[in-house]
N, C-alpha and C. Protein backbone atom coordinates (compact mmCIF):
# COMPACT_ATOMS: atom_id res chain seq x y z
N UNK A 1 37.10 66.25 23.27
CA UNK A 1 37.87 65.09 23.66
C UNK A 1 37.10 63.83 23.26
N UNK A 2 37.91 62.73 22.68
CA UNK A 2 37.23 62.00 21.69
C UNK A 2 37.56 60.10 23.17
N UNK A 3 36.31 60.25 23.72
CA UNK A 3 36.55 58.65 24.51
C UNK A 3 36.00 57.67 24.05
N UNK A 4 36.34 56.48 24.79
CA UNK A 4 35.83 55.57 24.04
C UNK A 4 36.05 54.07 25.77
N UNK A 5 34.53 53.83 25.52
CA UNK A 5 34.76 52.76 26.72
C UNK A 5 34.36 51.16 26.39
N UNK A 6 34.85 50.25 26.34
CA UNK A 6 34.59 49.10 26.04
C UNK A 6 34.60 48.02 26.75
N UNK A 7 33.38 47.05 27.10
CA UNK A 7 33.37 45.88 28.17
C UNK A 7 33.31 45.25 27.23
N UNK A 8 34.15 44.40 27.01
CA UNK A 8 34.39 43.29 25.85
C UNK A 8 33.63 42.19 26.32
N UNK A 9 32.49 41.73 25.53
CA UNK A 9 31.41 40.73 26.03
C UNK A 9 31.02 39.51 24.77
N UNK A 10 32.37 40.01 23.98
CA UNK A 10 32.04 38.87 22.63
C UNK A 10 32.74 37.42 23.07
N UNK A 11 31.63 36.69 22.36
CA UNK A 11 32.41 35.06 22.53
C UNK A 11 33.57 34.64 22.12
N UNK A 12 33.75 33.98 22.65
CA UNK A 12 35.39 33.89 22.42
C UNK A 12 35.54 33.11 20.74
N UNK A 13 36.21 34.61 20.01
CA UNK A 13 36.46 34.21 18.77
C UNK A 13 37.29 35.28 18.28
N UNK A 14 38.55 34.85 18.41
CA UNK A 14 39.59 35.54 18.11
C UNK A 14 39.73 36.29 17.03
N UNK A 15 39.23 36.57 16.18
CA UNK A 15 39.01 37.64 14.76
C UNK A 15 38.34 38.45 15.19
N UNK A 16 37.03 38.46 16.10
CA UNK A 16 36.43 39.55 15.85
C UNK A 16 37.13 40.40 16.79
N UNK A 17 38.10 40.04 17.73
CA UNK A 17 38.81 41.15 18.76
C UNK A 17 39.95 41.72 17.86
N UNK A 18 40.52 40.71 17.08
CA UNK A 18 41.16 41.47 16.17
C UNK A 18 41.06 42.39 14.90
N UNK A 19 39.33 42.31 14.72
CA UNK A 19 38.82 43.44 13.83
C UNK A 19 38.95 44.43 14.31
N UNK A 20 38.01 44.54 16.20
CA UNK A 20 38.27 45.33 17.00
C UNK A 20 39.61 46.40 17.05
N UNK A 21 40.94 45.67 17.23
CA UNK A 21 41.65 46.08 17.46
C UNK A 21 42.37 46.57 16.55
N UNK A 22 42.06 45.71 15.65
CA UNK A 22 42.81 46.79 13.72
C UNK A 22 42.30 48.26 13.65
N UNK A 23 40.99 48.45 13.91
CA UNK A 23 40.14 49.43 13.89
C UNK A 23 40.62 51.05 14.97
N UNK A 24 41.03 50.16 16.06
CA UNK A 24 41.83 51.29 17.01
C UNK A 24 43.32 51.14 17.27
N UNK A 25 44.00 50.52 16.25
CA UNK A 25 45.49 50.74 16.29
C UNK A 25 46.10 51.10 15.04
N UNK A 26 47.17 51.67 15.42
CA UNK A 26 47.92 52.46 13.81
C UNK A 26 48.27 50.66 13.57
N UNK A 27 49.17 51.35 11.87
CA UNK A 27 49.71 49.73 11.63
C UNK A 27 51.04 49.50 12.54
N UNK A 28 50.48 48.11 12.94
CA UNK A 28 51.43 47.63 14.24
C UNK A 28 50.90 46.07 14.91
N UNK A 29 51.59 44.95 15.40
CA UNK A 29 51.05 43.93 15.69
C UNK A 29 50.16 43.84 16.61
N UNK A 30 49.00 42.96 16.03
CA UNK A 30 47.93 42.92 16.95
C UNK A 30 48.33 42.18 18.08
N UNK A 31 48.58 40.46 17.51
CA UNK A 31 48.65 39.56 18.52
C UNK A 31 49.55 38.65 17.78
N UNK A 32 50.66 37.75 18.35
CA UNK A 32 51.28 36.31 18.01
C UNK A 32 50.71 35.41 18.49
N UNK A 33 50.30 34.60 17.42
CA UNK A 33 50.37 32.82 17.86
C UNK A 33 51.15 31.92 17.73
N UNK A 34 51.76 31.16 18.85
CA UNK A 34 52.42 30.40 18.77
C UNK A 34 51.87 28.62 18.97
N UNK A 35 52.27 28.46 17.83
CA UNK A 35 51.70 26.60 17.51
C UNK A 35 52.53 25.72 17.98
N UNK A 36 51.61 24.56 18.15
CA UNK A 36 52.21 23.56 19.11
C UNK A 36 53.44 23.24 17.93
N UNK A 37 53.63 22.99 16.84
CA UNK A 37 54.91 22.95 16.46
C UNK A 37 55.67 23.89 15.75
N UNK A 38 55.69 24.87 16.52
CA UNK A 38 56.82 26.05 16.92
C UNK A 38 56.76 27.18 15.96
N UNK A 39 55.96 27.15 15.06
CA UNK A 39 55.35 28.09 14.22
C UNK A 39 54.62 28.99 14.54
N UNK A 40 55.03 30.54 14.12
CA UNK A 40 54.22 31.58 14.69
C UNK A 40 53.69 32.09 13.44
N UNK A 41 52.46 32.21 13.84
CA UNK A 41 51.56 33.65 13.17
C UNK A 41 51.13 35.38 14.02
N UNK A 42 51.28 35.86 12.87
CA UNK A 42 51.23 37.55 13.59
C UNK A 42 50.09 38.03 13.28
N UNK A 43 49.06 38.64 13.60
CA UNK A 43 48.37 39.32 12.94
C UNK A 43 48.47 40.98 13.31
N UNK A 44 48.30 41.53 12.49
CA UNK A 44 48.83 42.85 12.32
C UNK A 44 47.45 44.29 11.79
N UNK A 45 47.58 45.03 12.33
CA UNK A 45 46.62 45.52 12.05
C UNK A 45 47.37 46.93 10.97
N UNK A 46 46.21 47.78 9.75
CA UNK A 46 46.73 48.06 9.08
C UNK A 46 46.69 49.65 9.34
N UNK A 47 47.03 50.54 8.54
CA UNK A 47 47.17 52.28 8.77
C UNK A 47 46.01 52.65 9.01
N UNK A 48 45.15 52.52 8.61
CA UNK A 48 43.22 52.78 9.13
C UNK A 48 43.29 52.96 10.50
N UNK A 49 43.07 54.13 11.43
CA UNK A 49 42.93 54.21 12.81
C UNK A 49 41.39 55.02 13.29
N UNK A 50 41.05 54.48 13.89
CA UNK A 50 40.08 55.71 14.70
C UNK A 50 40.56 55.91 16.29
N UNK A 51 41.39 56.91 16.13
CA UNK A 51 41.38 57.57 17.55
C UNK A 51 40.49 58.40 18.56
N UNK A 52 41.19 57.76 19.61
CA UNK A 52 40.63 58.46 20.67
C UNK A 52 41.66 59.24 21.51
N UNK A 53 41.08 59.91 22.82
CA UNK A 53 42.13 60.74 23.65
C UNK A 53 42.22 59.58 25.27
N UNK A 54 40.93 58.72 24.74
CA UNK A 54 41.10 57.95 26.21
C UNK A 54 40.23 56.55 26.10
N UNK A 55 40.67 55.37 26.26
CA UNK A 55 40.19 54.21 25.91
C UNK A 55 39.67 53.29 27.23
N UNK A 56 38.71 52.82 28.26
CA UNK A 56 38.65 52.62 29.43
C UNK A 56 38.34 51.27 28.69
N UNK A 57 38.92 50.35 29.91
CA UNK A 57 38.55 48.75 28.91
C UNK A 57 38.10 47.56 30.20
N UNK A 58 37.33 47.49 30.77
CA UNK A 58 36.55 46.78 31.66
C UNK A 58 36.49 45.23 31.29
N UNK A 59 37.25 44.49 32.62
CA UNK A 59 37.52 43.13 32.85
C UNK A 59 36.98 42.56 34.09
N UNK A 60 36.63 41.23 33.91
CA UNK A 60 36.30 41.17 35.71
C UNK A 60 36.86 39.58 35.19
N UNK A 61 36.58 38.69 36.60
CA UNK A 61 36.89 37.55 36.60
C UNK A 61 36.41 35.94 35.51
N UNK A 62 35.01 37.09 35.26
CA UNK A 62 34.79 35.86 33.93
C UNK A 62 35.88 36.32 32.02
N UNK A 63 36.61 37.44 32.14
CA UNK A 63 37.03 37.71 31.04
C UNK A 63 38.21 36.57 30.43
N UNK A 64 38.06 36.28 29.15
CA UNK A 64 39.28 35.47 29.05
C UNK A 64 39.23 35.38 27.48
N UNK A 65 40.21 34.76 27.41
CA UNK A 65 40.48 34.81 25.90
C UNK A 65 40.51 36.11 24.61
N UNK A 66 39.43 36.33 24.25
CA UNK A 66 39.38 37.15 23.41
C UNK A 66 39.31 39.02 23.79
N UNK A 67 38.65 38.93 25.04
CA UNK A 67 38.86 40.43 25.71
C UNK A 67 40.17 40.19 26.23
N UNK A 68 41.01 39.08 26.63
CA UNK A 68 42.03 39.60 27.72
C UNK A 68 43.30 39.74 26.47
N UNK A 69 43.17 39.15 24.81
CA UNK A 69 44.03 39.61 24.13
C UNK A 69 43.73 41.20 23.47
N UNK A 70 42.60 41.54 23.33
CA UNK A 70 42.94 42.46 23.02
C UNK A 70 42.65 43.86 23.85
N UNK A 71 42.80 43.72 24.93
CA UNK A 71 43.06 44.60 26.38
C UNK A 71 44.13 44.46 26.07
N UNK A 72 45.09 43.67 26.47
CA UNK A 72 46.65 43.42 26.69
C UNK A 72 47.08 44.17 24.71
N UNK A 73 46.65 44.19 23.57
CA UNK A 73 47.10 44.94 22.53
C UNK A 73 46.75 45.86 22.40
N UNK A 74 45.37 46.57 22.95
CA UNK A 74 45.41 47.87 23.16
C UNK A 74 46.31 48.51 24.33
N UNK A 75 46.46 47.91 25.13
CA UNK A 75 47.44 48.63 26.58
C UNK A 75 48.88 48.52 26.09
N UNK A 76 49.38 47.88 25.47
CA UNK A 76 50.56 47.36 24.43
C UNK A 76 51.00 48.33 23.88
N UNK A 77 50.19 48.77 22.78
CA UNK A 77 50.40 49.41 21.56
C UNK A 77 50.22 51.11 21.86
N UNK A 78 49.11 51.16 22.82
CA UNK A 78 48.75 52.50 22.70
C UNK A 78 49.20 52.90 24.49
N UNK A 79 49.39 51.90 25.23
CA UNK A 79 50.39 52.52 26.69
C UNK A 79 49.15 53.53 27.51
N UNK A 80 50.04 54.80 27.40
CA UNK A 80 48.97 55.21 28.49
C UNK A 80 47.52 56.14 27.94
N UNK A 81 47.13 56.18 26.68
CA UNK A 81 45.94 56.51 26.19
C UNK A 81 44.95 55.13 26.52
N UNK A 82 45.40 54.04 27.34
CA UNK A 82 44.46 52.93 27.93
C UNK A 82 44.30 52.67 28.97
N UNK A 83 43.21 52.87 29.54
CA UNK A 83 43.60 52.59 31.25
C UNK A 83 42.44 50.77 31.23
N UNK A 84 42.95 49.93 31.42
CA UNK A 84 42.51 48.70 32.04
C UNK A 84 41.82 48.73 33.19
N UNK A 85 40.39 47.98 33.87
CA UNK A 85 40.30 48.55 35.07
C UNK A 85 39.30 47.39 35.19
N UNK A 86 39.60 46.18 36.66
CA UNK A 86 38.93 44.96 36.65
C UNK A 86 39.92 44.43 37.52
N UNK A 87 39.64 43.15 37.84
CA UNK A 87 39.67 42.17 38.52
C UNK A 87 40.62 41.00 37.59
N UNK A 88 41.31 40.12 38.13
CA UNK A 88 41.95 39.49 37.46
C UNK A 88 41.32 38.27 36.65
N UNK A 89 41.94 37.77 35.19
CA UNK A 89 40.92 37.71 34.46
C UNK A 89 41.27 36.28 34.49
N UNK A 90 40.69 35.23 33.51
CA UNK A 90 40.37 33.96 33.63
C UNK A 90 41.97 33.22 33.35
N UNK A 91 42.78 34.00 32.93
CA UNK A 91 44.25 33.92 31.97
C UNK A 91 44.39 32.40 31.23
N UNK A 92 43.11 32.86 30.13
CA UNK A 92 43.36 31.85 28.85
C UNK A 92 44.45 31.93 27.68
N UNK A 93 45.30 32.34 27.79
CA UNK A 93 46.63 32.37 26.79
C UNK A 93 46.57 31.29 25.99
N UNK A 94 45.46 30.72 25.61
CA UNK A 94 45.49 29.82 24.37
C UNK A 94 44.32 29.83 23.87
N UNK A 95 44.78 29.11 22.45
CA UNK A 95 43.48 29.28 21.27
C UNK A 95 43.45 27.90 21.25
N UNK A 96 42.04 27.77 20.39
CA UNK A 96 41.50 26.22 20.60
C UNK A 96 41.11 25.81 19.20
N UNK A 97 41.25 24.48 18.82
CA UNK A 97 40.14 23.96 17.90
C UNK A 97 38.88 23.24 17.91
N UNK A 98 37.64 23.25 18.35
CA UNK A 98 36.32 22.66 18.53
C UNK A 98 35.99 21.40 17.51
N UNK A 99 36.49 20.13 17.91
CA UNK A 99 35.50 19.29 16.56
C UNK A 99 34.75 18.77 17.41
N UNK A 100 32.80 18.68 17.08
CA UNK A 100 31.83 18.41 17.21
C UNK A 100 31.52 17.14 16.83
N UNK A 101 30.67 16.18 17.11
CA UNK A 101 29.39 15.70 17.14
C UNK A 101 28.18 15.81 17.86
N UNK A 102 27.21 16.16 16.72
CA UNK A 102 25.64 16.18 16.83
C UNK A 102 25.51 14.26 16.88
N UNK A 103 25.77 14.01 16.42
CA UNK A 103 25.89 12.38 16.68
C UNK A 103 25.73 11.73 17.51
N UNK A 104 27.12 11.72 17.91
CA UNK A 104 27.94 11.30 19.38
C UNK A 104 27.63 12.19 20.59
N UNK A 105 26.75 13.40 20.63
CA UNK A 105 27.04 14.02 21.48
C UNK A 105 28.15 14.59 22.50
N UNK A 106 29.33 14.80 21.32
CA UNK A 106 30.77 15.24 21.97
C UNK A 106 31.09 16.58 21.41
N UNK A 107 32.10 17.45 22.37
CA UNK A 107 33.00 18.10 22.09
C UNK A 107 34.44 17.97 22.07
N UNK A 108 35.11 18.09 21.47
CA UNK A 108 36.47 18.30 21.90
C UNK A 108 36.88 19.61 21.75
N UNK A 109 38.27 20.29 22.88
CA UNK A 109 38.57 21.67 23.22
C UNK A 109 40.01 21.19 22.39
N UNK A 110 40.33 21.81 21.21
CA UNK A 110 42.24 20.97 21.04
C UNK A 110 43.13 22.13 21.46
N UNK A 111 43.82 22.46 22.28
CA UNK A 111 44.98 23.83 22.27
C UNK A 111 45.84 23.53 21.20
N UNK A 112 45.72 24.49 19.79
CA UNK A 112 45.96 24.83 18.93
C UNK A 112 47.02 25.84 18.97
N UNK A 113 47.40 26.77 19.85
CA UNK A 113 48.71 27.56 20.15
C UNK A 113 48.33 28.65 21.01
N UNK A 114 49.16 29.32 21.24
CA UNK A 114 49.67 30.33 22.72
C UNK A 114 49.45 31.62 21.89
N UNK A 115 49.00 32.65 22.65
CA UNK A 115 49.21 33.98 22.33
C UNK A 115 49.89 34.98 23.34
N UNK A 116 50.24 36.05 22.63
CA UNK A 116 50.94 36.95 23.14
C UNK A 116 51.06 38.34 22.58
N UNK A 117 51.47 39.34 23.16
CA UNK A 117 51.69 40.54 22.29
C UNK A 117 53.13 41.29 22.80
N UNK A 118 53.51 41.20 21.52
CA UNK A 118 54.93 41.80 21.85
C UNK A 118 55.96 41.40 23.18
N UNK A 119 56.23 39.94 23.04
CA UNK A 119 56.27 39.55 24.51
C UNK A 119 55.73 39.74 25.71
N UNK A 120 54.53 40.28 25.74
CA UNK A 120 54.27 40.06 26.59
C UNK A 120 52.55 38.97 26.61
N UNK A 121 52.45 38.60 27.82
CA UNK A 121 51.47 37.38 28.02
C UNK A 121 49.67 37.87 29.02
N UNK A 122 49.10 36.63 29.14
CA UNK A 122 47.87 37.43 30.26
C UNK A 122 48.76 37.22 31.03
N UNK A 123 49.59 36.83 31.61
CA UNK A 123 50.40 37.18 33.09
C UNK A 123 50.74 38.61 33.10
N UNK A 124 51.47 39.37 32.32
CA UNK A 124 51.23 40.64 32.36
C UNK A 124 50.24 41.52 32.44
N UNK A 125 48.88 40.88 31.96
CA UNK A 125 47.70 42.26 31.88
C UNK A 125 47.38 41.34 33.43
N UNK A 126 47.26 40.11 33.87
CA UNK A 126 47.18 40.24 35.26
C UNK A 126 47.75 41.30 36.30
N UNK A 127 49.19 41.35 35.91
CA UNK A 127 49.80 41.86 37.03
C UNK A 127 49.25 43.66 36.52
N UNK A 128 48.91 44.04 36.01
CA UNK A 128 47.94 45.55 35.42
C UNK A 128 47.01 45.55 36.57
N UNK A 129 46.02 44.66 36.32
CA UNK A 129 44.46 44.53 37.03
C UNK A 129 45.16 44.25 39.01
N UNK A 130 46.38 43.39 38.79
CA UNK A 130 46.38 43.41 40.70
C UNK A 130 46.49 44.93 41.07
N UNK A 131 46.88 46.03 40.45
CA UNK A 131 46.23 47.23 41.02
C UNK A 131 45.06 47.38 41.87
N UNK A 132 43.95 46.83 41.43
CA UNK A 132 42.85 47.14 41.62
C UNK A 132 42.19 46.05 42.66
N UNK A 133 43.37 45.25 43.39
CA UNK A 133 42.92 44.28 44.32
C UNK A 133 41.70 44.84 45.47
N UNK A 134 41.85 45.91 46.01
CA UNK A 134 40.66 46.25 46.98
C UNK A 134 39.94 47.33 46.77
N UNK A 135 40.05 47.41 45.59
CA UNK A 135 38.75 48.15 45.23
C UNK A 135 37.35 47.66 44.92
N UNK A 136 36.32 48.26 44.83
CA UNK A 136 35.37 47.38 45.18
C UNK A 136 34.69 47.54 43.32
N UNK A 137 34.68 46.22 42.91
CA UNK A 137 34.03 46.46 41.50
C UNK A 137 33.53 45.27 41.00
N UNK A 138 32.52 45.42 42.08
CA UNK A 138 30.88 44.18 41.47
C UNK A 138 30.06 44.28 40.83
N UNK A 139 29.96 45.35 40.26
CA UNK A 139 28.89 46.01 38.94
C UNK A 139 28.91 46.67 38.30
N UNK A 140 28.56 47.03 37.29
CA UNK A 140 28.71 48.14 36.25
C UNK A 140 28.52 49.63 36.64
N UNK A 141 28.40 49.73 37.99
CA UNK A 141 27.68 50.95 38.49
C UNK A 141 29.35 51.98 39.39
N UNK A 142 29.71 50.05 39.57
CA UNK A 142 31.01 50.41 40.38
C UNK A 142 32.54 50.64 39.35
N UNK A 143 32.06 49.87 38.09
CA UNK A 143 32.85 50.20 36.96
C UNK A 143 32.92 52.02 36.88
N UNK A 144 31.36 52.22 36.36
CA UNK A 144 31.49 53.55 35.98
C UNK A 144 31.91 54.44 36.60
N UNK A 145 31.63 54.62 38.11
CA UNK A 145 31.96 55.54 39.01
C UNK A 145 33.27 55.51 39.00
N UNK A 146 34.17 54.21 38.99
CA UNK A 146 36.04 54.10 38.92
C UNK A 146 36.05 55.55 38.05
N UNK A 147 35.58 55.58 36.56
CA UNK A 147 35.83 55.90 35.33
C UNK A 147 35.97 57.59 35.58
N UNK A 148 34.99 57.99 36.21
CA UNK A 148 33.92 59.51 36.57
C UNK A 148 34.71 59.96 37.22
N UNK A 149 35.57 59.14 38.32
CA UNK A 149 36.24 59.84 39.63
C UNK A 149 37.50 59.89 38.74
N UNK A 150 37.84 59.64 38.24
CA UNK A 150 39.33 59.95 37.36
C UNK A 150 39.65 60.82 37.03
């Protein structure tokens, strides 16, 4: 039996979850973006798969953006070969553009557009994780044991 467990701990940068997720989905949409003027992009992942028989995908309250899209396209696409298992997550449903000065000492955050998968939103992989409202999962210790007792 071929598993596979993942605490998604990359910075928030939307390609590399979608390398991620090309990598473990048949060809099928990864994620939609929707732009502030009404234009969508798809990204799609291609026939290249590495399967598994069971995918465990660990969230807690700091997750957002880039783990909570592609949790929500693996639970999407592949249903019940994914079990989600965490706390409800930061629900960043948007992508950003960063312009800098080293100068000025500024950032700016711009919301650049909305994501989603297959209609559905992080309000949906929220309402996944309120399962797990009183269970107790403050550490990685309490992650694993969820996983073991299954």
């Amino acid at each position: 039996m071929k598993l596979l467990l993942i605490y998604v701990v990359i910075p928030e940068v939307s390609f590399e979850c979608n390398d991620i997720a090309d990598m473990l989905l048949p060809e099928t949409e990864i994620i939609s973006q929707i732009y502030n003027d009404g234009s969508t992009y798809t990204y799609y992942s291609d026939e290249l798969q590495s399967e598994f028989d069971k995918i465990w995908i660990f969230l807690d309250a700091e997750s957002a953006s880039c783990s909570e899209m592609l949790a929500l396209s693996l639970k999407t696409n592949l249903g019940d070969g994914v079990e989600i298992i965490g706390k409800n997550t930061v629900g960043k449903e948007v992508t950003q553009n960063v312009v800098e000065s080293d100068v000025f000492h500024y950032a700016l955050f711009i919301v650049a557009s909305k994501w989603g998968v297959k209609d559905q939103t992080v309000k949906d992989l929220n309402k996944i994780l309120d399962a797990y409202d009183g269970v107790t999962l403050s550490n990685y210790d309490d992650y694993y044991h969820f996983v073991l007792d299954e």
